[in-house]
N, C-alpha and C. Protein backbone atom coordinates (compact mmCIF):
# COMPACT_ATOMS: atom_id res chain seq x y z
N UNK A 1 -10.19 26.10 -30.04
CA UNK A 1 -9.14 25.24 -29.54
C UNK A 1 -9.75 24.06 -28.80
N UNK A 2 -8.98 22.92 -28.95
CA UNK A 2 -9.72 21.48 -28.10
C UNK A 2 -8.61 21.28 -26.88
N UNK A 3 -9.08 21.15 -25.54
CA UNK A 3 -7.89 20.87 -24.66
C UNK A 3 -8.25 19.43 -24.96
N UNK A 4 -6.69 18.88 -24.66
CA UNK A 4 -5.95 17.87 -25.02
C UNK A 4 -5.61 17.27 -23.63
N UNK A 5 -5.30 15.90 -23.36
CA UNK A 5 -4.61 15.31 -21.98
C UNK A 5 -3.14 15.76 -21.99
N UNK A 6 -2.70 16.76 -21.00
CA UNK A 6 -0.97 16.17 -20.91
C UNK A 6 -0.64 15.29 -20.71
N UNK A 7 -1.26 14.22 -20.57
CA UNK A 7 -0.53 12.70 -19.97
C UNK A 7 -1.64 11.68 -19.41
N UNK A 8 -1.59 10.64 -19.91
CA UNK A 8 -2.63 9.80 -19.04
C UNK A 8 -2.33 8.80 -18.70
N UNK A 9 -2.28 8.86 -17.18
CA UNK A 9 -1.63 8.40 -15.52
C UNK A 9 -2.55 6.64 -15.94
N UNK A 10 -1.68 5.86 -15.69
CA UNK A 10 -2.23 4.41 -15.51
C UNK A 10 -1.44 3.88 -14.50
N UNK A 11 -2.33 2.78 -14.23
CA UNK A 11 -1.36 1.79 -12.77
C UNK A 11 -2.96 0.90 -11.63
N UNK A 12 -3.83 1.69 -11.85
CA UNK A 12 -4.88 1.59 -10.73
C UNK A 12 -5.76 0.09 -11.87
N UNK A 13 -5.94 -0.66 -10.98
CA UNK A 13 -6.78 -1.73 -11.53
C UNK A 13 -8.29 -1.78 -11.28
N UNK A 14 -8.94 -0.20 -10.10
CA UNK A 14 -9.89 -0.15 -9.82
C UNK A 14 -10.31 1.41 -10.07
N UNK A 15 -11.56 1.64 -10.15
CA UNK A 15 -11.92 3.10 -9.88
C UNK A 15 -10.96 4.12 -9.15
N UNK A 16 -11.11 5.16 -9.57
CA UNK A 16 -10.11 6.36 -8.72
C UNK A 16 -11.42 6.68 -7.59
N UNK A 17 -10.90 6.67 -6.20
CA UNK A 17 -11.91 7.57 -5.26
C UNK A 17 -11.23 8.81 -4.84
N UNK A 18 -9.72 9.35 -4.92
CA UNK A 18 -9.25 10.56 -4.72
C UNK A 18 -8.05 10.46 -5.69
N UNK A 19 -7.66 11.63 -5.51
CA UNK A 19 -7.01 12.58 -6.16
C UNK A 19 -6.42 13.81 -5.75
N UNK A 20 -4.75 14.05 -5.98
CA UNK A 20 -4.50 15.84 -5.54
C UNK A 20 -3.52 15.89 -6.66
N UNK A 21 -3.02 16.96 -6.76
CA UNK A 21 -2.08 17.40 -7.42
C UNK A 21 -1.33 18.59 -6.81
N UNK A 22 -0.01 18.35 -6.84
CA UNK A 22 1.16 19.02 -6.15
C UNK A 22 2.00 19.32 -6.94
N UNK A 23 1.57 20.81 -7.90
CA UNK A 23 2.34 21.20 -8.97
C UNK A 23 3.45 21.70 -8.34
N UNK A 24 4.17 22.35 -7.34
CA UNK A 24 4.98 22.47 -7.06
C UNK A 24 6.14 21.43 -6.95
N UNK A 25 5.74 20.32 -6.69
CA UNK A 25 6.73 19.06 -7.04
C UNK A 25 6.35 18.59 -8.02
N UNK A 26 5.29 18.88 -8.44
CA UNK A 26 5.03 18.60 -10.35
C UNK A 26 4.58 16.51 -10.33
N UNK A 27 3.80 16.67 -9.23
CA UNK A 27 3.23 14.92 -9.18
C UNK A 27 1.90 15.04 -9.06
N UNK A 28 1.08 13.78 -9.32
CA UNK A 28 -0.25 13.48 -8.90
C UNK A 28 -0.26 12.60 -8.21
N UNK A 29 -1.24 12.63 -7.04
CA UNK A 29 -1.15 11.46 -6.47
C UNK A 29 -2.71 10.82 -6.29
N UNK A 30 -3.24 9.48 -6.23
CA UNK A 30 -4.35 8.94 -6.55
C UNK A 30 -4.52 8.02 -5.66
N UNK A 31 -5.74 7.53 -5.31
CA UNK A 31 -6.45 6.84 -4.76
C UNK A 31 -7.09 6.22 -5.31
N UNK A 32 -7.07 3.95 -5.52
CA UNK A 32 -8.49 3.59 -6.12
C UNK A 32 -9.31 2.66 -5.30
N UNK A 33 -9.88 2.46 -5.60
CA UNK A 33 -10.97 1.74 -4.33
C UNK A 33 -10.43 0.48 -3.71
N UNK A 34 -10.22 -0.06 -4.28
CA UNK A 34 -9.38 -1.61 -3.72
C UNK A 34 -7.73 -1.76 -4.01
N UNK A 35 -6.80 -0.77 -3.82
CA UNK A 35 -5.54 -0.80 -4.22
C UNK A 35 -5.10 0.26 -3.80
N UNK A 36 -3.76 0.47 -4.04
CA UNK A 36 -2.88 1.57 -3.25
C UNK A 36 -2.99 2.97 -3.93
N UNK A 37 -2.16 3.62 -3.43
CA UNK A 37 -2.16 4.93 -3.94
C UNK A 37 -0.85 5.30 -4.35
N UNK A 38 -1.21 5.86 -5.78
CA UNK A 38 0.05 5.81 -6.51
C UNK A 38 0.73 7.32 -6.82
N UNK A 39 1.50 7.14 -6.69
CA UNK A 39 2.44 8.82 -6.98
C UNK A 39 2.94 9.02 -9.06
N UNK A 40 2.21 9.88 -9.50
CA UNK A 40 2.80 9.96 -10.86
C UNK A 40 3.21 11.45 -11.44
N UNK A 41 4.30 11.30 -11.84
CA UNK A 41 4.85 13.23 -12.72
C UNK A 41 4.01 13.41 -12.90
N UNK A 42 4.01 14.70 -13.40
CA UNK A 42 3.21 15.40 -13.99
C UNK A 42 3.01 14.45 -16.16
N UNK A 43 4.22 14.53 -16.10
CA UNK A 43 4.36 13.71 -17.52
C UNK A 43 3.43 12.06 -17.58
N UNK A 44 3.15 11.71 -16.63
CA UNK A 44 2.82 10.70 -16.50
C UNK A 44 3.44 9.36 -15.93
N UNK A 45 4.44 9.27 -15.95
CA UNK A 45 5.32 8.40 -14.67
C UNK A 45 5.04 7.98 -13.48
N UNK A 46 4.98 6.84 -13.30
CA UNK A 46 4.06 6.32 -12.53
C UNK A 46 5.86 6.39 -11.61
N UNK A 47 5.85 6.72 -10.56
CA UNK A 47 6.93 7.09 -9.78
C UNK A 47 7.05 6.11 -8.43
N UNK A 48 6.07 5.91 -7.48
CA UNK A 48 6.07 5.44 -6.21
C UNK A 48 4.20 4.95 -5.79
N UNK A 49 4.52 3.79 -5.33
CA UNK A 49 3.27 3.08 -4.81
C UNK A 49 3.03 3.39 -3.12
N UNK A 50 2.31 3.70 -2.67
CA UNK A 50 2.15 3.63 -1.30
C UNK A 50 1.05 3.12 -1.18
N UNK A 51 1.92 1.74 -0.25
CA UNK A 51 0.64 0.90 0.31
C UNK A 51 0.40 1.03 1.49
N UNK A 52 -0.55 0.93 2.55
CA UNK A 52 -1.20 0.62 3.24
C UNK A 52 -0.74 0.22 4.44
N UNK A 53 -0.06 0.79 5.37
CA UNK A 53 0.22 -0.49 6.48
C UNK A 53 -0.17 -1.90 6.56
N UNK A 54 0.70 -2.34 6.88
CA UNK A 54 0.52 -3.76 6.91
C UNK A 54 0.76 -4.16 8.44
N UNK A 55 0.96 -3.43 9.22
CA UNK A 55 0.66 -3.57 10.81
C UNK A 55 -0.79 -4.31 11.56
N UNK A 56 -1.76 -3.41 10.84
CA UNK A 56 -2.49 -3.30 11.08
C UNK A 56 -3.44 -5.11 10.99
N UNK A 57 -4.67 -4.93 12.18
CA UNK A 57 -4.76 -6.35 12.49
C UNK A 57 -6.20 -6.34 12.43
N UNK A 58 -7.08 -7.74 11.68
CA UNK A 58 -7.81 -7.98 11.33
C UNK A 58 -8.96 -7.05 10.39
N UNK A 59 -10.20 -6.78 10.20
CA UNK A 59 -11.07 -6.46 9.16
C UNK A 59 -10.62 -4.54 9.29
N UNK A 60 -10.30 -4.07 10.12
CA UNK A 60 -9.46 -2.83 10.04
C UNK A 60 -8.12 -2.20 8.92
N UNK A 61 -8.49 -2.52 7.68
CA UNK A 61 -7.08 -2.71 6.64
C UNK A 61 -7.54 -1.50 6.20
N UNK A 62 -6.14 -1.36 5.73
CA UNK A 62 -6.28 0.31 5.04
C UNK A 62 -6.73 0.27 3.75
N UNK A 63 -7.96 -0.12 3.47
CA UNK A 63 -7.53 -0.15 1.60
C UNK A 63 -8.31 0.61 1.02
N UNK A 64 -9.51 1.63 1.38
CA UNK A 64 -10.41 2.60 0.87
C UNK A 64 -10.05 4.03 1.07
N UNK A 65 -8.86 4.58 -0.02
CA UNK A 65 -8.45 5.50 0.41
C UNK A 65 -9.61 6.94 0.05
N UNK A 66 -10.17 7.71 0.62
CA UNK A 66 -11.07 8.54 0.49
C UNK A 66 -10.46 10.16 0.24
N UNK A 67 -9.43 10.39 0.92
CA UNK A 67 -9.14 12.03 0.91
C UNK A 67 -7.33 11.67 0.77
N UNK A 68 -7.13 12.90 -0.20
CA UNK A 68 -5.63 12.65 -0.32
C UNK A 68 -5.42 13.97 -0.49
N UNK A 69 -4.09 14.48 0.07
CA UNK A 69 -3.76 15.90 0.19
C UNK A 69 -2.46 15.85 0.32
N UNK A 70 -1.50 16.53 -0.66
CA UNK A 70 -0.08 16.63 -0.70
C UNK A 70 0.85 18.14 -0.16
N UNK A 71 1.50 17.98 0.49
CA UNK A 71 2.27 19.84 0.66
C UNK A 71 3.22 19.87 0.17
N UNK A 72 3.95 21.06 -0.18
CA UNK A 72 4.78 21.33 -1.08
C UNK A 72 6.62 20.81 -0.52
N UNK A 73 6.03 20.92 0.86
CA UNK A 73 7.48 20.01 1.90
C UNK A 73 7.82 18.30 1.38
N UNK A 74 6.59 17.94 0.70
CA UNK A 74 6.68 16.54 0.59
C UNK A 74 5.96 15.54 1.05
N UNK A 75 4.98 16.10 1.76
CA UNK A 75 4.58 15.20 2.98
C UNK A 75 3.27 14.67 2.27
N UNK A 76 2.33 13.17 2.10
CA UNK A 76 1.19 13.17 1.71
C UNK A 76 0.07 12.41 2.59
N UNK A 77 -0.66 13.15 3.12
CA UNK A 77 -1.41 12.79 4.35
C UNK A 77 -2.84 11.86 3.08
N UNK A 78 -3.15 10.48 3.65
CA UNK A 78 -4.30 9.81 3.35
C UNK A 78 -5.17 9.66 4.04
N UNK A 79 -6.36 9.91 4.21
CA UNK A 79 -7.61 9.32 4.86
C UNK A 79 -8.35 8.02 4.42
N UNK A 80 -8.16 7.25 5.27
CA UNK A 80 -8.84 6.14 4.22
C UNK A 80 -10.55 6.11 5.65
N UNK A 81 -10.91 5.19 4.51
CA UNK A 81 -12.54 4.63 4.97
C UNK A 81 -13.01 4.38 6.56
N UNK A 82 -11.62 4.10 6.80
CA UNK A 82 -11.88 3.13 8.64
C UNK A 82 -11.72 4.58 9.63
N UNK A 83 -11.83 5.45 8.97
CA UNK A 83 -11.15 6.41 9.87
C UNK A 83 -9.61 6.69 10.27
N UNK A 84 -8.72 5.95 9.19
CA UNK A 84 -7.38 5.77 9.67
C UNK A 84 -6.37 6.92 9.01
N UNK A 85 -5.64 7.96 9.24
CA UNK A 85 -5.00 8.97 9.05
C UNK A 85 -3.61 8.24 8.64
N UNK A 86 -2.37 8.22 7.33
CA UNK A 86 -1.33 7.79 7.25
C UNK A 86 -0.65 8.91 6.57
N UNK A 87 0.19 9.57 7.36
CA UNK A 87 1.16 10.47 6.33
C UNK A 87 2.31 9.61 5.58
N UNK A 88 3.27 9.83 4.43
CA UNK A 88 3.72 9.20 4.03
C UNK A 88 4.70 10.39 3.69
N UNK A 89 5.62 10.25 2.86
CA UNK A 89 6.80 11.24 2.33
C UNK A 89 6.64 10.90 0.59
N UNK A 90 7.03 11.88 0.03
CA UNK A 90 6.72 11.47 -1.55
C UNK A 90 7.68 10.25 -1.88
N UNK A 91 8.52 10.01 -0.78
CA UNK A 91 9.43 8.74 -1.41
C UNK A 91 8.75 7.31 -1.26
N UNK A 92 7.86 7.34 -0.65
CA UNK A 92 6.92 6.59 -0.12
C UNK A 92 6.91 5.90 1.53
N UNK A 93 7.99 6.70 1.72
CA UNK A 93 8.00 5.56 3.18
C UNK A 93 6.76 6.03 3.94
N UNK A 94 6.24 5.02 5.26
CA UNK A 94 5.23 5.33 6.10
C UNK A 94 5.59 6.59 7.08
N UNK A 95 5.32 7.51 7.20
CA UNK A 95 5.60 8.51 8.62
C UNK A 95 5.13 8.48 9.78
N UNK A 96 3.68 8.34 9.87
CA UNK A 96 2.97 8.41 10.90
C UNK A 96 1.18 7.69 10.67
N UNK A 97 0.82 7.10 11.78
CA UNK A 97 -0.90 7.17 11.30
C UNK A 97 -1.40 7.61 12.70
N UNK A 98 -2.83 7.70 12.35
CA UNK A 98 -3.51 8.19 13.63
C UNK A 98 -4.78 7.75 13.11
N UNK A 99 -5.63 7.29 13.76
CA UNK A 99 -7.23 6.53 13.85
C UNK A 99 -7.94 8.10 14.57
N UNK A 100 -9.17 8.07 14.19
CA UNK A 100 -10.09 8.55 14.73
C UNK A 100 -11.61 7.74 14.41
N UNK A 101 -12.64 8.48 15.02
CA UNK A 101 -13.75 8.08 14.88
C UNK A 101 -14.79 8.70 14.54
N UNK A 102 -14.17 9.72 14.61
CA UNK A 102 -15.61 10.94 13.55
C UNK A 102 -14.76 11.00 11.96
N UNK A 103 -16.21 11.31 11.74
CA UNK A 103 -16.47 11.48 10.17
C UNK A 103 -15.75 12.65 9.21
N UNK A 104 -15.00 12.67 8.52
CA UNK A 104 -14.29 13.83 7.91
C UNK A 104 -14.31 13.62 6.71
N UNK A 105 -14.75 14.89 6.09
CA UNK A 105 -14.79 15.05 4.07
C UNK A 105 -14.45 16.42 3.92
């Protein structure tokens, strides 16, 4: 037998640096190096973009998303590069961020 793609997820104009999958809501969600992070079915449906705060002030921008982790409540916590923590909701709105300064992988 040859495995086959169920679906192949497009939208990212750069490298993928993360990745999760939340079969229980049956989405993927992705990270690419210079661009947002995108929410797609399982079928491939590119569903919801989550960008980046835009609060945020001078060379501190969210745009290297590194660790992505989804729960089955909905909730999708990002780590990006600067040390900056952003939960989001699968609908995409912003929830919360939090900065730190140590190193996490």
């Amino acid at each position: 037998d040859f495995a086959t793609p169920r679906a192949i997820l497009t939208g990212h104009d750069y490298e993928i640096t993360c990745a999760t999958i939340c079969a229980e809501l049956g989405l993927v969600i992705s990270g690419s190096k210079e661009g947002p992070c995108l929410i797609h079915s399982m079928n491939g449906d590119l569903l919801r973009t989550l960008e980046s705060p835009e609060t945020l002030e001078g060379p501190k921008n969210c745009l290297r998303p590194q660790l992505i982790q989804a729960s089955r409540e909905g909730h999708c916590v990002i780590y990006y590069e600067n040390g900056l923590f952003c939960v989001f909701s699968v609908n995409g709105r912003l929830q919360a961020t939090m900065e730190t300064d140590d190193k996490i992988r």
